[in-house]
PDB file of N, CA and C in Angstrom:
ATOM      1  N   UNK A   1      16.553 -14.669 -20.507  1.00  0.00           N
ATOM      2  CA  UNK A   1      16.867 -13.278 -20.148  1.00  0.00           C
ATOM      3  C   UNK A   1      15.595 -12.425 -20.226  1.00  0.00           C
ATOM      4  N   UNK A   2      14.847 -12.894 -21.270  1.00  0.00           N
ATOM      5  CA  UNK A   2      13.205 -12.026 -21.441  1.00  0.00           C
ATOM      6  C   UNK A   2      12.838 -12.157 -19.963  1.00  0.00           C
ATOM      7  N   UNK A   3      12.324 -13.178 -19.889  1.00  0.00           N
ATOM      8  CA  UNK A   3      11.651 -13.752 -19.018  1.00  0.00           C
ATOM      9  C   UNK A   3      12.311 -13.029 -17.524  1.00  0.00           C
ATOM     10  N   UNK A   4      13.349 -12.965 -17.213  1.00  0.00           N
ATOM     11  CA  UNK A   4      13.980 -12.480 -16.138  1.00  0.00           C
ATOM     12  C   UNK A   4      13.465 -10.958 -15.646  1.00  0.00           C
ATOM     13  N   UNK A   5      13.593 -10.368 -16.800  1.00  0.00           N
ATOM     14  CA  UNK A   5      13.013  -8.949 -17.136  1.00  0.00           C
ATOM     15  C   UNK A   5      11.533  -8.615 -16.582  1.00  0.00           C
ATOM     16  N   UNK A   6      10.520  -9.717 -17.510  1.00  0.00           N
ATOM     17  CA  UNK A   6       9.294  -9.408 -17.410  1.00  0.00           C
ATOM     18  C   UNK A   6       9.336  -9.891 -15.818  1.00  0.00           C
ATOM     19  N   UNK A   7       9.985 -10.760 -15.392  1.00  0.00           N
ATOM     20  CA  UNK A   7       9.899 -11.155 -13.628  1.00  0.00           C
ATOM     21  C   UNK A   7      10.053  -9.836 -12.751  1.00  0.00           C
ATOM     22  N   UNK A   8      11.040  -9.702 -13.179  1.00  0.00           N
ATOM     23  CA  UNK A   8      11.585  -7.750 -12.222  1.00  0.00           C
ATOM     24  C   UNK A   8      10.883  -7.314 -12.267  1.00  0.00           C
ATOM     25  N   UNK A   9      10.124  -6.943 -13.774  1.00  0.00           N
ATOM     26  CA  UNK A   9       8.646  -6.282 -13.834  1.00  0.00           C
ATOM     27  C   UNK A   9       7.809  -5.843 -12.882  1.00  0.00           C
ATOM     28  N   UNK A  10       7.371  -7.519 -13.161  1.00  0.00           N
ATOM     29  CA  UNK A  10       6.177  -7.788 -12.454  1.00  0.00           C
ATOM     30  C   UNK A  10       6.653  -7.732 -10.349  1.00  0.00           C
ATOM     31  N   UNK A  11       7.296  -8.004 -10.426  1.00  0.00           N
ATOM     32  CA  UNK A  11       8.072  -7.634  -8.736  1.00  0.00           C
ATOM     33  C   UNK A  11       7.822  -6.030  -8.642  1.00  0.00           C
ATOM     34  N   UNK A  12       8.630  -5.647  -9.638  1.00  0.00           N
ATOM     35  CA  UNK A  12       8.466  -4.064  -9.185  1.00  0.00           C
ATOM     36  C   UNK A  12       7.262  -3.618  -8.924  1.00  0.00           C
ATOM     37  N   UNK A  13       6.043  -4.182  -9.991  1.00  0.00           N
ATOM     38  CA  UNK A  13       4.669  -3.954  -9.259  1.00  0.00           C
ATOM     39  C   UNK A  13       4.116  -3.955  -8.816  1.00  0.00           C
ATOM     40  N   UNK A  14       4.410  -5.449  -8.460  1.00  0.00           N
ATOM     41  CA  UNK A  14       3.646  -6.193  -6.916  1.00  0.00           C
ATOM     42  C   UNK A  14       4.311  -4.741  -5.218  1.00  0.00           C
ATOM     43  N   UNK A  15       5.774  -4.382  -5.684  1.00  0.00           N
ATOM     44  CA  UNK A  15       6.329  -3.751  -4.180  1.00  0.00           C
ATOM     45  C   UNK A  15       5.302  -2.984  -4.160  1.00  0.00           C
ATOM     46  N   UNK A  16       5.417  -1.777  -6.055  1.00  0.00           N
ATOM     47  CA  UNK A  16       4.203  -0.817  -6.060  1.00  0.00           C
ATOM     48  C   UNK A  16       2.834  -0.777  -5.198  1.00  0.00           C
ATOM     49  N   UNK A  17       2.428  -1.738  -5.895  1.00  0.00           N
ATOM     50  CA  UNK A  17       0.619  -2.004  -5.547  1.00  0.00           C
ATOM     51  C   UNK A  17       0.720  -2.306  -4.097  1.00  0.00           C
ATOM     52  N   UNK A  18       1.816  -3.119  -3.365  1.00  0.00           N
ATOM     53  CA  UNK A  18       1.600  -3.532  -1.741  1.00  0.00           C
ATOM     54  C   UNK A  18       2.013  -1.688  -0.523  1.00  0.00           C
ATOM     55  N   UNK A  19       2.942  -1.258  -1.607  1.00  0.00           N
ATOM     56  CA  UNK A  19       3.161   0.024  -1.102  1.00  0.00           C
ATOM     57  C   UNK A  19       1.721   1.459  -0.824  1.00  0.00           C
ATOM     58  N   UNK A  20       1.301   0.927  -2.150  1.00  0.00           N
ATOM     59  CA  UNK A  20       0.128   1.752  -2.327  1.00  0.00           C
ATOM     60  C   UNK A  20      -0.878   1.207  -0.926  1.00  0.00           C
ATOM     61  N   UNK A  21      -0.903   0.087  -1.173  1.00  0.00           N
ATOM     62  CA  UNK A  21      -2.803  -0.401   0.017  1.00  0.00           C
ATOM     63  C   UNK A  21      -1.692  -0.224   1.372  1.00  0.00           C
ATOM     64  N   UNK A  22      -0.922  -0.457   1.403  1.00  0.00           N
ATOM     65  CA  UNK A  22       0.174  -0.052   2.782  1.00  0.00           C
ATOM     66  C   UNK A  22      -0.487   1.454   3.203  1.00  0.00           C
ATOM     67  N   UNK A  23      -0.097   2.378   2.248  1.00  0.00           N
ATOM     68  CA  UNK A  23      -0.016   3.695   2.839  1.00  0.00           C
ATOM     69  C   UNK A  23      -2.129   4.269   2.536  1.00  0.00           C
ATOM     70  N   UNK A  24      -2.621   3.135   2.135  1.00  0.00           N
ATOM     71  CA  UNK A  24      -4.537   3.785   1.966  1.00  0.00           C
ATOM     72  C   UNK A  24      -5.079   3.200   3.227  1.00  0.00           C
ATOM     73  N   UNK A  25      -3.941   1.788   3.993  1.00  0.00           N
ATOM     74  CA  UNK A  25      -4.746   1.551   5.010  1.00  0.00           C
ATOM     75  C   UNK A  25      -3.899   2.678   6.503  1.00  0.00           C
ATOM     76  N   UNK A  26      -2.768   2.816   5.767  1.00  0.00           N
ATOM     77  CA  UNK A  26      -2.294   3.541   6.962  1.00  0.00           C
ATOM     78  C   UNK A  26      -3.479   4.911   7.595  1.00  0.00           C
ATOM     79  N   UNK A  27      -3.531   5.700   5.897  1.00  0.00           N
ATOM     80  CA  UNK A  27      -4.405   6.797   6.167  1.00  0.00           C
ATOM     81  C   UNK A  27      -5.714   6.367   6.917  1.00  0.00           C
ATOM     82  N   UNK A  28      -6.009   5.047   6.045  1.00  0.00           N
ATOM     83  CA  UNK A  28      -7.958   5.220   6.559  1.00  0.00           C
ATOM     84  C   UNK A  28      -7.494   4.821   8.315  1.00  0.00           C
ATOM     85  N   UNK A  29      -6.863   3.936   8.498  1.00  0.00           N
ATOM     86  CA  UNK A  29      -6.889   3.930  10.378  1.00  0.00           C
ATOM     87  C   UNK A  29      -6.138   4.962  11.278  1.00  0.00           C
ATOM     88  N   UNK A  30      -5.446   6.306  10.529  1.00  0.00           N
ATOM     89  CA  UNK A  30      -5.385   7.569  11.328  1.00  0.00           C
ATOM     90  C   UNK A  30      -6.448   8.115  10.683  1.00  0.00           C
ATOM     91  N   UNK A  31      -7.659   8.302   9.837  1.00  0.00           N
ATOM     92  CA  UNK A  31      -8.516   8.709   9.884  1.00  0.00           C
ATOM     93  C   UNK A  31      -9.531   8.212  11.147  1.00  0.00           C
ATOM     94  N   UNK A  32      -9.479   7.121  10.992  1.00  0.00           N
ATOM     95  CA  UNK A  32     -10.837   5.876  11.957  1.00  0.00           C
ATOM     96  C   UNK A  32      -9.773   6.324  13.652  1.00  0.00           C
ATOM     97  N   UNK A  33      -8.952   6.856  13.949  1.00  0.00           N
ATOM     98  CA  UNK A  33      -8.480   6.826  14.901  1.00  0.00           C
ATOM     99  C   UNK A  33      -8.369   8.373  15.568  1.00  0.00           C
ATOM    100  N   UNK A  34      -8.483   8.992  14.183  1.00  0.00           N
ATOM    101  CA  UNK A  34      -9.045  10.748  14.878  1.00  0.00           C
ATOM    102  C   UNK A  34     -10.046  11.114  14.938  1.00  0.00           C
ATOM    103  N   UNK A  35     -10.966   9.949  14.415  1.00  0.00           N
ATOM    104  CA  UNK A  35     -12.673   9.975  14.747  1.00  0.00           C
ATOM    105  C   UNK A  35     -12.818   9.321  15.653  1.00  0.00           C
ATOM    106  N   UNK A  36     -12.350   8.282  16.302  1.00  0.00           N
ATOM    107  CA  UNK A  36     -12.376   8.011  17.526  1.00  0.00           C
ATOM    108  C   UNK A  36     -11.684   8.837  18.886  1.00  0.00           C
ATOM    109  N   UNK A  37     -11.319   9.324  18.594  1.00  0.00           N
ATOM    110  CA  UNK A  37     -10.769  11.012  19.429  1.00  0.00           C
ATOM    111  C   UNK A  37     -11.404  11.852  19.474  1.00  0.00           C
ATOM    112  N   UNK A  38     -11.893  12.456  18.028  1.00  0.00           N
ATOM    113  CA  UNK A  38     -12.961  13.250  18.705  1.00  0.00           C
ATOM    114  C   UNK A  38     -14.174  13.199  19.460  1.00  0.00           C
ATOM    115  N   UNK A  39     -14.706  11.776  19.204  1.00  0.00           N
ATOM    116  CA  UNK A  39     -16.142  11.647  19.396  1.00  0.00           C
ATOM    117  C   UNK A  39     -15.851  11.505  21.045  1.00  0.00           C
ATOM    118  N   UNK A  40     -14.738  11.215  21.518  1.00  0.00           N
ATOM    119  CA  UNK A  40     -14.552  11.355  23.050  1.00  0.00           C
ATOM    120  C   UNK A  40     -13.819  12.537  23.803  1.00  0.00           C
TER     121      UNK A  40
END
């Protein structure tokens, strides 16, 4: 039952952390994509 726990845990963090670089790459390529707009 520990063990089950510390599993959920660690899941819940992994969604965390994949959620996080999800939404830093979303920003940096509408950044890299409104600099490629303006410069044209």
């Amino acid at each position: 039952m520990t063990s089950h726990i510390v599993g959920s845990e660690h899941v819940n963090y992994e969604v965390m952390l994949g959620a996080q670089i999800y939404i830093v790459l979303s920003i940096l390529t509408f950044h890299t994509y409104v600099s490629m707009q303006r410069k044209y």
